[in-house]
C-alpha atoms as a PDB file:
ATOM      1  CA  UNK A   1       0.000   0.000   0.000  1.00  0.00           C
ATOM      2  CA  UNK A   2       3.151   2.358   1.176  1.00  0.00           C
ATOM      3  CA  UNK A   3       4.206   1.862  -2.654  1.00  0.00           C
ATOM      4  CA  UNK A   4       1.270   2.683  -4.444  1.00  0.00           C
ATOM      5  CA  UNK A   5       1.095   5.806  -2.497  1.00  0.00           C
ATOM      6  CA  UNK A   6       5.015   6.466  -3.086  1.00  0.00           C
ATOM      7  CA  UNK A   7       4.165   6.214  -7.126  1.00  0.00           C
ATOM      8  CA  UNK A   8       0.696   7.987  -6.639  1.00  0.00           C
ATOM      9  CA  UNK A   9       2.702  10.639  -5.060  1.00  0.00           C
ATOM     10  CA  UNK A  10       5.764  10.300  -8.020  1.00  0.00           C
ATOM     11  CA  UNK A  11       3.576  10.501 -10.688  1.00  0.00           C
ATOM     12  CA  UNK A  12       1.433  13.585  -9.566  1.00  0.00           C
ATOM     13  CA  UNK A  13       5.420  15.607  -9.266  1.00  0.00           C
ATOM     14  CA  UNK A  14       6.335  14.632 -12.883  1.00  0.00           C
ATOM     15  CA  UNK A  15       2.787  15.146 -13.970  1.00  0.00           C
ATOM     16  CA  UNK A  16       3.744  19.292 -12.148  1.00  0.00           C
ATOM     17  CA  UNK A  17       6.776  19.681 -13.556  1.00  0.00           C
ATOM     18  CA  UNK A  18       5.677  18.461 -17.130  1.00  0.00           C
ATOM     19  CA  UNK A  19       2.860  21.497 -16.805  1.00  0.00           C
ATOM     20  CA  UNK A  20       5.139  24.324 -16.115  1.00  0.00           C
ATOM     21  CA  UNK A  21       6.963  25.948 -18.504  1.00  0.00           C
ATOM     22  CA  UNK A  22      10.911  26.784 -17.719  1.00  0.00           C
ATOM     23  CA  UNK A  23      12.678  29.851 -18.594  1.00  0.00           C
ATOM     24  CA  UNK A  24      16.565  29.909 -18.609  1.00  0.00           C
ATOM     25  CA  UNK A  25      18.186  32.672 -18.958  1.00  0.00           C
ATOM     26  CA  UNK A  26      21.622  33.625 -20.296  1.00  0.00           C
ATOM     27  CA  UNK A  27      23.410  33.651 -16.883  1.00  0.00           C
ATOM     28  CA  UNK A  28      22.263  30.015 -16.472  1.00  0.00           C
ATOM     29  CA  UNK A  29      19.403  30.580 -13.762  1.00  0.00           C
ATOM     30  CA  UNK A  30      16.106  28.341 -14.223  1.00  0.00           C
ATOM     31  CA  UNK A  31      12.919  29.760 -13.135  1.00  0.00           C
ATOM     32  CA  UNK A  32       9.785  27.820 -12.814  1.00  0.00           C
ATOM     33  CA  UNK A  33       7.088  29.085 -14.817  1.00  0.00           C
ATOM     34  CA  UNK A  34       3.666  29.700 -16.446  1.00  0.00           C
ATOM     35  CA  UNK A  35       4.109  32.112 -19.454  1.00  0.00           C
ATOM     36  CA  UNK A  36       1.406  34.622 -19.911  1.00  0.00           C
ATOM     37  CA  UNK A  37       2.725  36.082 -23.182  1.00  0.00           C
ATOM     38  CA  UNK A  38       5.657  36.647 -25.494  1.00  0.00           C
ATOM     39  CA  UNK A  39       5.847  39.839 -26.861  1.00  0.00           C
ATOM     40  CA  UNK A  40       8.093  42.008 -29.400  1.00  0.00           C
ATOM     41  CA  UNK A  41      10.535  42.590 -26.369  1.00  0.00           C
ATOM     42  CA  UNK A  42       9.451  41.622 -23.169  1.00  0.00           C
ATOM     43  CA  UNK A  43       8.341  38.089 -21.734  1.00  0.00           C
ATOM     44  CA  UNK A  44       4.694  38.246 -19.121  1.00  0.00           C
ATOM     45  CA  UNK A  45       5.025  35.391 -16.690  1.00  0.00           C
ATOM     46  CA  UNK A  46       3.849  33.852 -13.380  1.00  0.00           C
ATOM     47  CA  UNK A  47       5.710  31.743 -11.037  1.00  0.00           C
ATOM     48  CA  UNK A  48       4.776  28.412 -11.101  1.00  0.00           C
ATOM     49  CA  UNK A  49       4.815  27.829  -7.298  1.00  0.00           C
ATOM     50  CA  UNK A  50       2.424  31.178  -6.944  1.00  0.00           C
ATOM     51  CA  UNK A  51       0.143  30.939 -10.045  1.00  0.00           C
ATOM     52  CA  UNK A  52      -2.070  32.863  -8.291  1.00  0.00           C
ATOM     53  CA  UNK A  53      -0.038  35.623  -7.437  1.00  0.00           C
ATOM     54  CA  UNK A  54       1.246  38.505  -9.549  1.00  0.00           C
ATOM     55  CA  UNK A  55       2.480  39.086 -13.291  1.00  0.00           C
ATOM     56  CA  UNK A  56       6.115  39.088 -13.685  1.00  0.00           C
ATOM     57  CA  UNK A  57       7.795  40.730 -16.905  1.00  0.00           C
ATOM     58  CA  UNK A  58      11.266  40.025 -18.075  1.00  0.00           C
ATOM     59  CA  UNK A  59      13.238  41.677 -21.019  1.00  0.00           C
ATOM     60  CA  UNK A  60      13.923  39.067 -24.473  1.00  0.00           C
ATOM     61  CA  UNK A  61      17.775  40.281 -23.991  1.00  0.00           C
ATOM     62  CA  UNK A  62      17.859  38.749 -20.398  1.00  0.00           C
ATOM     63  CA  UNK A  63      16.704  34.713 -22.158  1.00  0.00           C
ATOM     64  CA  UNK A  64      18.126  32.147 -24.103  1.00  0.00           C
ATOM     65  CA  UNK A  65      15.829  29.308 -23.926  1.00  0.00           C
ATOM     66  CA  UNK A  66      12.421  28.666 -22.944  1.00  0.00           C
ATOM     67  CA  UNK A  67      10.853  25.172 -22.691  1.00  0.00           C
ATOM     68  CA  UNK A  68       7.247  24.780 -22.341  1.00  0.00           C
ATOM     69  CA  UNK A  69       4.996  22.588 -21.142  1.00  0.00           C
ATOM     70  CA  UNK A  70       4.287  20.773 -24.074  1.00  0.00           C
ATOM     71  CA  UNK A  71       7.874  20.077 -25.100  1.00  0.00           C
ATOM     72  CA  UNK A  72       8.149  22.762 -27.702  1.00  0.00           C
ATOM     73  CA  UNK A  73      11.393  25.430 -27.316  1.00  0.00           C
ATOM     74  CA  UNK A  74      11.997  29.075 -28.510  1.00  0.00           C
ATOM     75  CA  UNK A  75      15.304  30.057 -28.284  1.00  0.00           C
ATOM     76  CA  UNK A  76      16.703  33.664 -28.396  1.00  0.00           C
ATOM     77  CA  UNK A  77      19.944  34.924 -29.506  1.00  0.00           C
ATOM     78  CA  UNK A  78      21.378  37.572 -31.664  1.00  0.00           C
ATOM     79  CA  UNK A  79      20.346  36.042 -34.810  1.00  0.00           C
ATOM     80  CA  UNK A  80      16.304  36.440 -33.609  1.00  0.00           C
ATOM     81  CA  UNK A  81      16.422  40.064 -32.971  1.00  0.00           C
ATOM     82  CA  UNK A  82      18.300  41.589 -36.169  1.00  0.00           C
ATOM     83  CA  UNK A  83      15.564  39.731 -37.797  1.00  0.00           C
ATOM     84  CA  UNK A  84      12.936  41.440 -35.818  1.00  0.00           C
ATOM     85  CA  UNK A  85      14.974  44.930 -36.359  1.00  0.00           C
ATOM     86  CA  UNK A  86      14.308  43.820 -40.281  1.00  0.00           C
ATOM     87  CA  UNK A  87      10.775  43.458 -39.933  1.00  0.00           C
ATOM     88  CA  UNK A  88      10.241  46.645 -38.391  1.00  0.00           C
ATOM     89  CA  UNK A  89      11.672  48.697 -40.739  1.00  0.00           C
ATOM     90  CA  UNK A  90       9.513  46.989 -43.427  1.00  0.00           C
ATOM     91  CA  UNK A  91       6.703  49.260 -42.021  1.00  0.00           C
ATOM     92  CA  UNK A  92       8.381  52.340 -43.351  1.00  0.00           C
ATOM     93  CA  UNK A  93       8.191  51.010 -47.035  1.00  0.00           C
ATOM     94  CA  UNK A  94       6.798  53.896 -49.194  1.00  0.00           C
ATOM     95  CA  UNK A  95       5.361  51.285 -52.055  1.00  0.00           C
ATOM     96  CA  UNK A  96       1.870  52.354 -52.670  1.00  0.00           C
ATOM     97  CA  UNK A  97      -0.829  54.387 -53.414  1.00  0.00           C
ATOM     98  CA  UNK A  98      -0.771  57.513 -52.043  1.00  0.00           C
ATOM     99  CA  UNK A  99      -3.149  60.804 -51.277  1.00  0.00           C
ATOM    100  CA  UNK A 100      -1.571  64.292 -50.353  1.00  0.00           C
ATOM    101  CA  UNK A 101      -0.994  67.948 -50.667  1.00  0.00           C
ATOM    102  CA  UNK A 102       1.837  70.479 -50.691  1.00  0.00           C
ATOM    103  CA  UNK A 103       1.579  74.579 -50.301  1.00  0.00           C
ATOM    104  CA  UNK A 104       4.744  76.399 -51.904  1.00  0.00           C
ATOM    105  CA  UNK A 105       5.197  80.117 -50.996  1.00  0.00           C
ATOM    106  CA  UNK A 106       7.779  81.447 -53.300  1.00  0.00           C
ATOM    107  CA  UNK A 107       9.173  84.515 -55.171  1.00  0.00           C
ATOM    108  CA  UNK A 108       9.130  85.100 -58.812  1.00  0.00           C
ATOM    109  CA  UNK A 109       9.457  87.176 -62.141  1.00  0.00           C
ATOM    110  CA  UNK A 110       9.222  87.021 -65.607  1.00  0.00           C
ATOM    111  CA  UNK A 111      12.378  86.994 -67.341  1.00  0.00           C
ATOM    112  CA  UNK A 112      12.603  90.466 -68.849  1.00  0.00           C
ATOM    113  CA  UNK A 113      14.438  93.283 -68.115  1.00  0.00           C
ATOM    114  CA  UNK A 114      11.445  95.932 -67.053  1.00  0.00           C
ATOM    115  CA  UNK A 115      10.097  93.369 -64.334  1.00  0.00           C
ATOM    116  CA  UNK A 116      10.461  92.954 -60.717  1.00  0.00           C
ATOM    117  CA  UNK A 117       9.954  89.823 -58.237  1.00  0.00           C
ATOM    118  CA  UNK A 118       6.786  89.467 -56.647  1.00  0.00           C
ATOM    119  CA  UNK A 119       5.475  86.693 -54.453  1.00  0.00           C
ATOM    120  CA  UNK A 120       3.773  84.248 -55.727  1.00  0.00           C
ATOM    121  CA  UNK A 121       2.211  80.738 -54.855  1.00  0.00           C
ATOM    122  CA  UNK A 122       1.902  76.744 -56.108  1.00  0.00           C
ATOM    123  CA  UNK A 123      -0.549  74.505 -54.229  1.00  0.00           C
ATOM    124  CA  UNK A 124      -2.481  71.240 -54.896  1.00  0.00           C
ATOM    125  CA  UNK A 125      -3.561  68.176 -54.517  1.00  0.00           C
ATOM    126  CA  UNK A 126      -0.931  65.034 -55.647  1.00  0.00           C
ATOM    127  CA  UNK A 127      -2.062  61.952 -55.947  1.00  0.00           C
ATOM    128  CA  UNK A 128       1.412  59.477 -56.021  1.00  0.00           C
ATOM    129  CA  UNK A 129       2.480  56.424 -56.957  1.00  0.00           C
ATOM    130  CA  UNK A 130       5.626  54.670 -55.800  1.00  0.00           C
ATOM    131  CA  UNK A 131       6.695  51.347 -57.444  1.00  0.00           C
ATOM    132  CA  UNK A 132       9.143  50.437 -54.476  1.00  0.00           C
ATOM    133  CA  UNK A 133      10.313  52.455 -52.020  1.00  0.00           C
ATOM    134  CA  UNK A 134      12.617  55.010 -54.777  1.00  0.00           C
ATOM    135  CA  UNK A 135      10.826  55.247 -57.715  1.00  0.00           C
ATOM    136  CA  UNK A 136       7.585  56.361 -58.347  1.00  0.00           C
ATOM    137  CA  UNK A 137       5.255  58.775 -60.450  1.00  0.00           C
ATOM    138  CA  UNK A 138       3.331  61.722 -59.021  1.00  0.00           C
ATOM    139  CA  UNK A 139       0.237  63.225 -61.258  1.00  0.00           C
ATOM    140  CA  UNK A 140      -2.928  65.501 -59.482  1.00  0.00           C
ATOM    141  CA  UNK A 141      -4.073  69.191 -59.524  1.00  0.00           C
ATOM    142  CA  UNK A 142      -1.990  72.271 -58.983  1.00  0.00           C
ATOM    143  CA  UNK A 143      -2.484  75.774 -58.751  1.00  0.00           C
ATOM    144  CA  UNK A 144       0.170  78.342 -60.005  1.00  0.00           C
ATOM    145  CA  UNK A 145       0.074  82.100 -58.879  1.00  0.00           C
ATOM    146  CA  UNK A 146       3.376  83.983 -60.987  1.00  0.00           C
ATOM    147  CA  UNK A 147       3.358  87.346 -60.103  1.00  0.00           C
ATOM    148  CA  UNK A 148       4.060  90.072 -62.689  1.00  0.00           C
ATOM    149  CA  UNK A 149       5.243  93.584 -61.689  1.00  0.00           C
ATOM    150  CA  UNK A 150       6.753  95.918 -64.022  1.00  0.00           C
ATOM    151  CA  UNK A 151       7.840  99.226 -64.992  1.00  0.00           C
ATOM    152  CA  UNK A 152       5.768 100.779 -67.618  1.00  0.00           C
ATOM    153  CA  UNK A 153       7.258 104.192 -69.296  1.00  0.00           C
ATOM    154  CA  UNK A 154       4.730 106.448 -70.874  1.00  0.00           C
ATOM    155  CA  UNK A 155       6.229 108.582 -73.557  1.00  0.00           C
ATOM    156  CA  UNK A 156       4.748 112.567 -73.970  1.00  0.00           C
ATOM    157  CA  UNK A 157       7.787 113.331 -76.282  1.00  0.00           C
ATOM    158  CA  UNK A 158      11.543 111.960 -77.265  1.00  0.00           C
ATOM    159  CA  UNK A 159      12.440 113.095 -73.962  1.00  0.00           C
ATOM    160  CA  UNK A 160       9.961 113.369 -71.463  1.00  0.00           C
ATOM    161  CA  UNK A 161       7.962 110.358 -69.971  1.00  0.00           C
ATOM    162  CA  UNK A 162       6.734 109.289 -67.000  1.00  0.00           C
ATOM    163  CA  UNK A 163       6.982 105.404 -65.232  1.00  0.00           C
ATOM    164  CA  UNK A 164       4.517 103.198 -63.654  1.00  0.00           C
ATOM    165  CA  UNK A 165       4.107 100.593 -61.748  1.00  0.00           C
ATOM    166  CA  UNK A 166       2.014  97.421 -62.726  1.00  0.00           C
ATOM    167  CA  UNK A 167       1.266  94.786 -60.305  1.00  0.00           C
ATOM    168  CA  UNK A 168      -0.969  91.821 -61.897  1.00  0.00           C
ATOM    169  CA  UNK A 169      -0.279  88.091 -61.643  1.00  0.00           C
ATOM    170  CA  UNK A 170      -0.401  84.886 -64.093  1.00  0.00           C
ATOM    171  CA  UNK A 171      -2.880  82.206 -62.976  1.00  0.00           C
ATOM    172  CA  UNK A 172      -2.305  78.775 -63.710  1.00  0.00           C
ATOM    173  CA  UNK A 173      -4.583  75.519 -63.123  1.00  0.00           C
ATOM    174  CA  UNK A 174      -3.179  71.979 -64.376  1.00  0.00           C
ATOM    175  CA  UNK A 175      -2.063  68.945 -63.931  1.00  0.00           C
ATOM    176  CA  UNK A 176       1.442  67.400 -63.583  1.00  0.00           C
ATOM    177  CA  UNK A 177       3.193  64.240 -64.663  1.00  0.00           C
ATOM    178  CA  UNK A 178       6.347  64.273 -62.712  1.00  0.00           C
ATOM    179  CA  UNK A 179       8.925  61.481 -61.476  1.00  0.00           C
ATOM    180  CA  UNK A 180       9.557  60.374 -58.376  1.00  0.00           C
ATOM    181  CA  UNK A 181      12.845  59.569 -56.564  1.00  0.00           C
ATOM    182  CA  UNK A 182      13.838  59.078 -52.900  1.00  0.00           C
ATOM    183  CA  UNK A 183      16.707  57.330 -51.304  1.00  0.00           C
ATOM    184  CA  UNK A 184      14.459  55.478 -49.252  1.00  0.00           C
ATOM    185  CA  UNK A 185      14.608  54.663 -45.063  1.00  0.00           C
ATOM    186  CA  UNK A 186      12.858  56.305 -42.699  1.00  0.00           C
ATOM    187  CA  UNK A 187      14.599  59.727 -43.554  1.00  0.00           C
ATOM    188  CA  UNK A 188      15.719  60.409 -47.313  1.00  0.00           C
ATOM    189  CA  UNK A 189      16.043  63.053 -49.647  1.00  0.00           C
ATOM    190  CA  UNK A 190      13.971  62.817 -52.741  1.00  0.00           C
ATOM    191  CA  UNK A 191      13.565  64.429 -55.678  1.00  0.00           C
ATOM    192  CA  UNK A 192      10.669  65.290 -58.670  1.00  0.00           C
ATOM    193  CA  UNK A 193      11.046  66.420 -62.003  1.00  0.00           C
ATOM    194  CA  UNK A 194       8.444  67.129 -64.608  1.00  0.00           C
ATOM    195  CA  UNK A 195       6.169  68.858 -66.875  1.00  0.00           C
ATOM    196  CA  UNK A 196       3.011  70.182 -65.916  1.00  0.00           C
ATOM    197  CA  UNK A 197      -0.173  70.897 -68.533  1.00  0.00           C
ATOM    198  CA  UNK A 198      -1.638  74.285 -67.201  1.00  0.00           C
ATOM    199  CA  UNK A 199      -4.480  76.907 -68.683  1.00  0.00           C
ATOM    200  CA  UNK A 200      -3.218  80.090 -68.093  1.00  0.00           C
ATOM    201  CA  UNK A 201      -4.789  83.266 -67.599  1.00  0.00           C
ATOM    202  CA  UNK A 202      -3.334  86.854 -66.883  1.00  0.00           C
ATOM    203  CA  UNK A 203      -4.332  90.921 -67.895  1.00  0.00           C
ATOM    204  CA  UNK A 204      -0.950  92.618 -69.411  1.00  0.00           C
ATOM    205  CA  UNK A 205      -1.388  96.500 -70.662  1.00  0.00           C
ATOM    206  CA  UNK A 206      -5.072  95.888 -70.149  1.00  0.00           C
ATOM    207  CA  UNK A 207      -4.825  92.464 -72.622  1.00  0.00           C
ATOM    208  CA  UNK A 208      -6.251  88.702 -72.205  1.00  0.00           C
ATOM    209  CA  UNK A 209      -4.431  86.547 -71.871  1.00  0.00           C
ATOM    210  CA  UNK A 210      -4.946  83.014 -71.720  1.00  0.00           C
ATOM    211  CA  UNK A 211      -4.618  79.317 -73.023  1.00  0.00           C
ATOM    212  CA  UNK A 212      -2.441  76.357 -72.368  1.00  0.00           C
ATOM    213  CA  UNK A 213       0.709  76.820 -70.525  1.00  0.00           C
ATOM    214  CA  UNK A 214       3.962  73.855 -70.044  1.00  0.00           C
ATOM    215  CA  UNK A 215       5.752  74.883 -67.053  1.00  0.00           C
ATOM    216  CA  UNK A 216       8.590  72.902 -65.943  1.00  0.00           C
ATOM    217  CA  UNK A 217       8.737  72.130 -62.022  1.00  0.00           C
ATOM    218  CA  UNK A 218      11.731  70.670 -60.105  1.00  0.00           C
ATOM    219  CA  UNK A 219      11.813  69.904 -56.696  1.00  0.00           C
ATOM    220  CA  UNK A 220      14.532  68.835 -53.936  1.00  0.00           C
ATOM    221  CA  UNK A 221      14.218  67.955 -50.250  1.00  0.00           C
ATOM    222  CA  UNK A 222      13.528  66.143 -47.191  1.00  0.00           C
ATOM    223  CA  UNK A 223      11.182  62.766 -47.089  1.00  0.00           C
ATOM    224  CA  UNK A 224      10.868  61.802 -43.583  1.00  0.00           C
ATOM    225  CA  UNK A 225       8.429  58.530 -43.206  1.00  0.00           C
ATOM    226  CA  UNK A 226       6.211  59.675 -39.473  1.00  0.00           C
ATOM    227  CA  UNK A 227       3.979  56.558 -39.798  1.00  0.00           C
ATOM    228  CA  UNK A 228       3.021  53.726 -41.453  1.00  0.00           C
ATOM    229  CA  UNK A 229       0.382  55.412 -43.519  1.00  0.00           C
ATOM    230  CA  UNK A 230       2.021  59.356 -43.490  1.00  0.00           C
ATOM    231  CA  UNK A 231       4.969  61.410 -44.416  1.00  0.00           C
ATOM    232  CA  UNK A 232       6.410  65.031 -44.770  1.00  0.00           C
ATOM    233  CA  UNK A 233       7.614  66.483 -47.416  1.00  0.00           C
ATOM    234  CA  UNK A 234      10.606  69.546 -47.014  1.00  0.00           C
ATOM    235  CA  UNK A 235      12.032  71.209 -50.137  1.00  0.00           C
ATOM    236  CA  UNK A 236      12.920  73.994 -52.388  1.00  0.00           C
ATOM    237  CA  UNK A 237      10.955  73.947 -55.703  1.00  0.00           C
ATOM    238  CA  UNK A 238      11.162  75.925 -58.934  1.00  0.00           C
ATOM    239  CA  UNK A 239       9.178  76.701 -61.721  1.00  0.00           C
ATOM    240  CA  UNK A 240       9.532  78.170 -65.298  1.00  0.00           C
ATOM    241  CA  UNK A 241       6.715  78.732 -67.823  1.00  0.00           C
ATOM    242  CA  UNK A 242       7.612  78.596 -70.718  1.00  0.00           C
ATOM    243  CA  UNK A 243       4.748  80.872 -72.435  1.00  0.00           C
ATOM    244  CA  UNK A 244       4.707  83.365 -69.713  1.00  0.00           C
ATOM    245  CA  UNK A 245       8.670  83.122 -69.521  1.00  0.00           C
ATOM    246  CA  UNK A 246       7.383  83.213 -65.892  1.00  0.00           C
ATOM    247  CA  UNK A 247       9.572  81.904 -62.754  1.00  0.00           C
ATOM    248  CA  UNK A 248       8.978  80.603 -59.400  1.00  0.00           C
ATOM    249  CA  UNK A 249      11.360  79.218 -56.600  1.00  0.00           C
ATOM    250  CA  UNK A 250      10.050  78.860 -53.070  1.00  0.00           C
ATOM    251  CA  UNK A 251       9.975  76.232 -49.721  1.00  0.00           C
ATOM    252  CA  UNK A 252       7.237  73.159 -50.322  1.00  0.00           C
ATOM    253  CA  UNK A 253       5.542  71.865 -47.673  1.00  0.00           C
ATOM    254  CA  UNK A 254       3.591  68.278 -48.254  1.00  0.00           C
ATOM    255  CA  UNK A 255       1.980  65.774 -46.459  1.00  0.00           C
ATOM    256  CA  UNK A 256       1.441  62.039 -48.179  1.00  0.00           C
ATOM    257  CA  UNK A 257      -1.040  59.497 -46.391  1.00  0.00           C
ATOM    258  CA  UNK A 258      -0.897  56.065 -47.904  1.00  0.00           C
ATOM    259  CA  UNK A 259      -3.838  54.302 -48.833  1.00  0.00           C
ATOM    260  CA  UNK A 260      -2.981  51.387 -50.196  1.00  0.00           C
ATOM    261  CA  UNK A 261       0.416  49.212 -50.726  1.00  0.00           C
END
């Protein structure tokens, strides 16, 4: 009878110790355990002689092996978290679809000797598409304000006149086809280059003006990746029209929000 309570008793230990799960860590200490949850860093535990007491948390970096209860293993070494550093930057992929706008204050002229800068102003809405996470194509609807202010002389004889000012502006709504490139990561420059189809509108000596308009548009800057679904835009963008032999060069400011990889 003393036996079969000896084995009773024998069985019931193993049957304990085969329902905890063990961690050992990297300085060789065994703890005795019921594991909670395994997260991106951290380990949530309880100890297996106080399941009923509190939550313990312990740090990935602090374990190399854990054996659970139903014979099963995860072990952690270097090897485990580069790859997790790899899949976290993953999230900061700009391959997509996405929706945004940019405002550029700026200062500009037309190219002729009579004519003075003025400020002027390109907004819009872009609509982008990135191929991977450097090259892409940007099209959507943009709004071009190119001031002109000039000196008009008014002749009474060979050598008397008088000069006046004009202040008027060029107004130009389109749509551009421009490339996209960025050097990728979380923080990258990028650049876009282009042609954009405008219809132009401005009142010189008292004159209509209007029709289509190409104005080239270059811009370099700052990309810097805030979210998984946003990003900034920082950069210094110029503008020539080539009908108006109008000019623009001021700071963008852009937001992107992806919608869809």
């Amino acid at each position: 009878m003393k036996k079969l309570i000896l084995l009773f008793i024998l069985i019931s230990e193993l049957a304990n110790l085969n329902a905890q799960d063990i961690i050992i860590k990297k300085n060789g200490d065994e703890i005795n355990t019921k594991i909670i949850e395994v997260g991106i860093e951290i380990i949530k535990f309880k100890k297996f002689d106080n399941l009923e007491g509190p939550i313990y948390t312990m740090g990935k970096n602090e374990i190399f092996l854990i054996k659970y209860e139903n014979g099963s293993k995860d072990v952690f070494n270097d090897n485990l978290e580069v790859k997790q550093t790899v899949n976290t930057q993953k999230d900061y992929l700009r391959k997509g679809l996405h929706l945004g706008f940019h405002i550029t204050p700026s200062v500009g002229k037309r190219s002729r000797d009579n004519y003075d800068y003025g400020f002027g102003i390109n907004s819009g809405a872009d609509l982008s598409i990135y191929f991977n996470d450097y090259i892409g194509i940007k099209t959507g609807i943009s709004y071009v304000n190119i001031p002109i202010k000039y000196a008009s002389y008014n002749y009474y004889d060979y050598y008397n006149y008088s000069i006046s000012y004009v202040n008027t502006n060029t107004t130009l709504l389109g749509m551009p086809i421009k490339f996209l490139l960025t050097t990728g990561n979380k923080i990258g420059f990028y650049l876009e280059f282009g042609l954009n189809v405008y219809y132009k509108y401005y009142n010189e000596n008292n004159h209509i003006y209007n029709g289509i308009a190409i104005v080239e548009e270059t811009t370099f800057g700052l990309n810097i990746k805030t979210s998984k679904i946003i990003s900034l835009n920082f950069g210094l963008s110029n503008y020539y029209s080539f009908e108006t032999e109008g000019a623009l060069m001021g700071l963008q400011v852009g937001m992107l929000f992806n919608l869809a990889k």
